[in-house]
Protein backbone atom coordinates (compact mmCIF):
# COMPACT_ATOMS: atom_id res chain seq x y z
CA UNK A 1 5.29 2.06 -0.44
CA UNK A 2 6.25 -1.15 1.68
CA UNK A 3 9.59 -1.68 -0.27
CA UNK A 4 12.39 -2.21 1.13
CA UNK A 5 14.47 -0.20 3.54
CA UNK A 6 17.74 1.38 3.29
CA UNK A 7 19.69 2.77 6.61
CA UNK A 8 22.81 4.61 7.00
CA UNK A 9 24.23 5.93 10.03
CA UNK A 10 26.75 8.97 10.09
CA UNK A 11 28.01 10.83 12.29
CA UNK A 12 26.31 14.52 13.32
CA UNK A 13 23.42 16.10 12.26
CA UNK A 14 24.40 17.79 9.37
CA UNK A 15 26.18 15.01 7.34
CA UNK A 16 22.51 13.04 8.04
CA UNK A 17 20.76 15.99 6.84
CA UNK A 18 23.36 16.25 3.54
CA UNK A 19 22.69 12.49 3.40
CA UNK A 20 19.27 12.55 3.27
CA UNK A 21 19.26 14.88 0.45
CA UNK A 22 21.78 13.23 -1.57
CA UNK A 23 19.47 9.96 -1.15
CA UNK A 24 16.24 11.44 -1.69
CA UNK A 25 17.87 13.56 -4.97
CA UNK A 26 19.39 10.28 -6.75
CA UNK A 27 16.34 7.59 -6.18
CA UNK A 28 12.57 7.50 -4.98
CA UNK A 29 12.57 6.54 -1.79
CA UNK A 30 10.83 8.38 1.33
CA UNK A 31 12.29 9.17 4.60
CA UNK A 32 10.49 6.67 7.26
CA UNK A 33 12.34 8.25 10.18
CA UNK A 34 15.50 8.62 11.90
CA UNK A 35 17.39 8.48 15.26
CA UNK A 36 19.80 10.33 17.01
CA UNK A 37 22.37 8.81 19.43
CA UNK A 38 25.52 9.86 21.68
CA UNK A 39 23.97 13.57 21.44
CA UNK A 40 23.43 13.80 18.35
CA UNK A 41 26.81 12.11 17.14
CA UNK A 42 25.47 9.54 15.84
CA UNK A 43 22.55 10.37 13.29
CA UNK A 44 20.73 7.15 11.60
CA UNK A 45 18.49 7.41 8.55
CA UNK A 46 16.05 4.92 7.60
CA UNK A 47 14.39 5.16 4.12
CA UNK A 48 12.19 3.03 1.96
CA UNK A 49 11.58 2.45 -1.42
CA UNK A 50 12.04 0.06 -4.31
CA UNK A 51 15.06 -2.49 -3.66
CA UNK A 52 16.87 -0.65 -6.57
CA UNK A 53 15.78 2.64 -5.29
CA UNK A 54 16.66 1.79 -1.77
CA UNK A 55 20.69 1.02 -3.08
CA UNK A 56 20.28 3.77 -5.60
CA UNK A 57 20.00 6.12 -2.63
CA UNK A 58 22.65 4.17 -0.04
CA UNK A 59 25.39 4.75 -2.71
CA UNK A 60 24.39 8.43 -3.01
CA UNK A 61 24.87 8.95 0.66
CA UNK A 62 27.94 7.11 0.56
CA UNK A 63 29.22 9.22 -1.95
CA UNK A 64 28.15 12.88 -0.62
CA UNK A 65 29.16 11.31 2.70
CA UNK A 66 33.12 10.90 1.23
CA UNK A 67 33.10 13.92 -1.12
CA UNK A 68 32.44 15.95 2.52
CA UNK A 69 34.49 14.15 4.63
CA UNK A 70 31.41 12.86 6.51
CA UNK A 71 32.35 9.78 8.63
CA UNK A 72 29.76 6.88 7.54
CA UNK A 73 29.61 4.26 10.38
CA UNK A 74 27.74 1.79 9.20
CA UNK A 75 24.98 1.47 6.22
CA UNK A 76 23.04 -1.70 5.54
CA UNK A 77 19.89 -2.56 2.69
CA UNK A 78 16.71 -4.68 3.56
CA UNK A 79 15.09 -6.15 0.57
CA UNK A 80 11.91 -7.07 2.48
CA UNK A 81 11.71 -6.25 5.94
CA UNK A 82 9.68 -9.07 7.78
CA UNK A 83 6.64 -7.68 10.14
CA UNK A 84 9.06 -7.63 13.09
CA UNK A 85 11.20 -4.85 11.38
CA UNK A 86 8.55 -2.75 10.16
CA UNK A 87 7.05 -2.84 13.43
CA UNK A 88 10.48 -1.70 15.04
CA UNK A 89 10.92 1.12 12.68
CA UNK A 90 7.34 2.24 13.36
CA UNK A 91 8.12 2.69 16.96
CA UNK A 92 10.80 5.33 16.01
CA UNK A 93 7.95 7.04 13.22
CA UNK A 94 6.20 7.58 15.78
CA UNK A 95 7.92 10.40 17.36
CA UNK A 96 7.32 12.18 13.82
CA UNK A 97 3.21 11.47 14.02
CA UNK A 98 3.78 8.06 11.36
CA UNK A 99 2.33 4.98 11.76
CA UNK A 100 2.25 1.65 10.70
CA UNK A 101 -0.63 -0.03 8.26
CA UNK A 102 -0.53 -3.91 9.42
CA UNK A 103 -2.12 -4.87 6.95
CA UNK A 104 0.13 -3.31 4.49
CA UNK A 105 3.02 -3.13 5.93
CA UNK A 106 3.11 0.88 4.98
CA UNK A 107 4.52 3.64 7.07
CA UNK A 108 2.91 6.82 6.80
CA UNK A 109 1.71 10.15 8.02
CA UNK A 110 -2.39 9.99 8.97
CA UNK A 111 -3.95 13.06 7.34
CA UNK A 112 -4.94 15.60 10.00
């Protein structure tokens, strides 16, 4: 997919989890991974897609995130994530069994 990448952070695991469906509902984009901070309070979701996909799916979080009363700390849209980046969000994939094609820049999950 090696699009761009969309990340919002909210706060607690179920807003992140309503996010994440909201996003994945209104665009095509694929959950790369996500982090948890402060316990949990702080739930970050990084997804990837097309760039219009990728905003598509930022503005549908943003939206469920208000309709619920979900507190939205920050958000943020990277048309084309150099090497570095991907590289960075790799490391976190990797706690879900993803990894990272160099060569195309792709995250994925190997088949078993």
């Amino acid at each position: 997919m090696a699009g761009a990448y969309g990340l919002i952070e909210v706060t607690g695991v179920v807003a992140a989890i309503d996010c994440l469906d909201a996003m994945t509902k209104a665009a095509s984009v694929e959950l790369c991974t996500w982090e948890r901070k402060l316990g949990g309070r702080l739930c970050t979701l990084i997804v990837e897609g097309e760039v219009s996909d990728v905003k598509a799916s930022i503005e549908a979080a943003k939206a469920i995130s208000k309709e619920n009363n979900h507190n939205v700390a920050s958000w943020g849209v990277i048309p084309a994530p150099c090497m570095e980046t991907r590289k960075m969000v790799a490391m976190s994939a990797e706690r879900l069994g993803k990894v990272l094609d160099e060569e195309t820049g792709d995250i994925y999950l190997p088949e078993a």
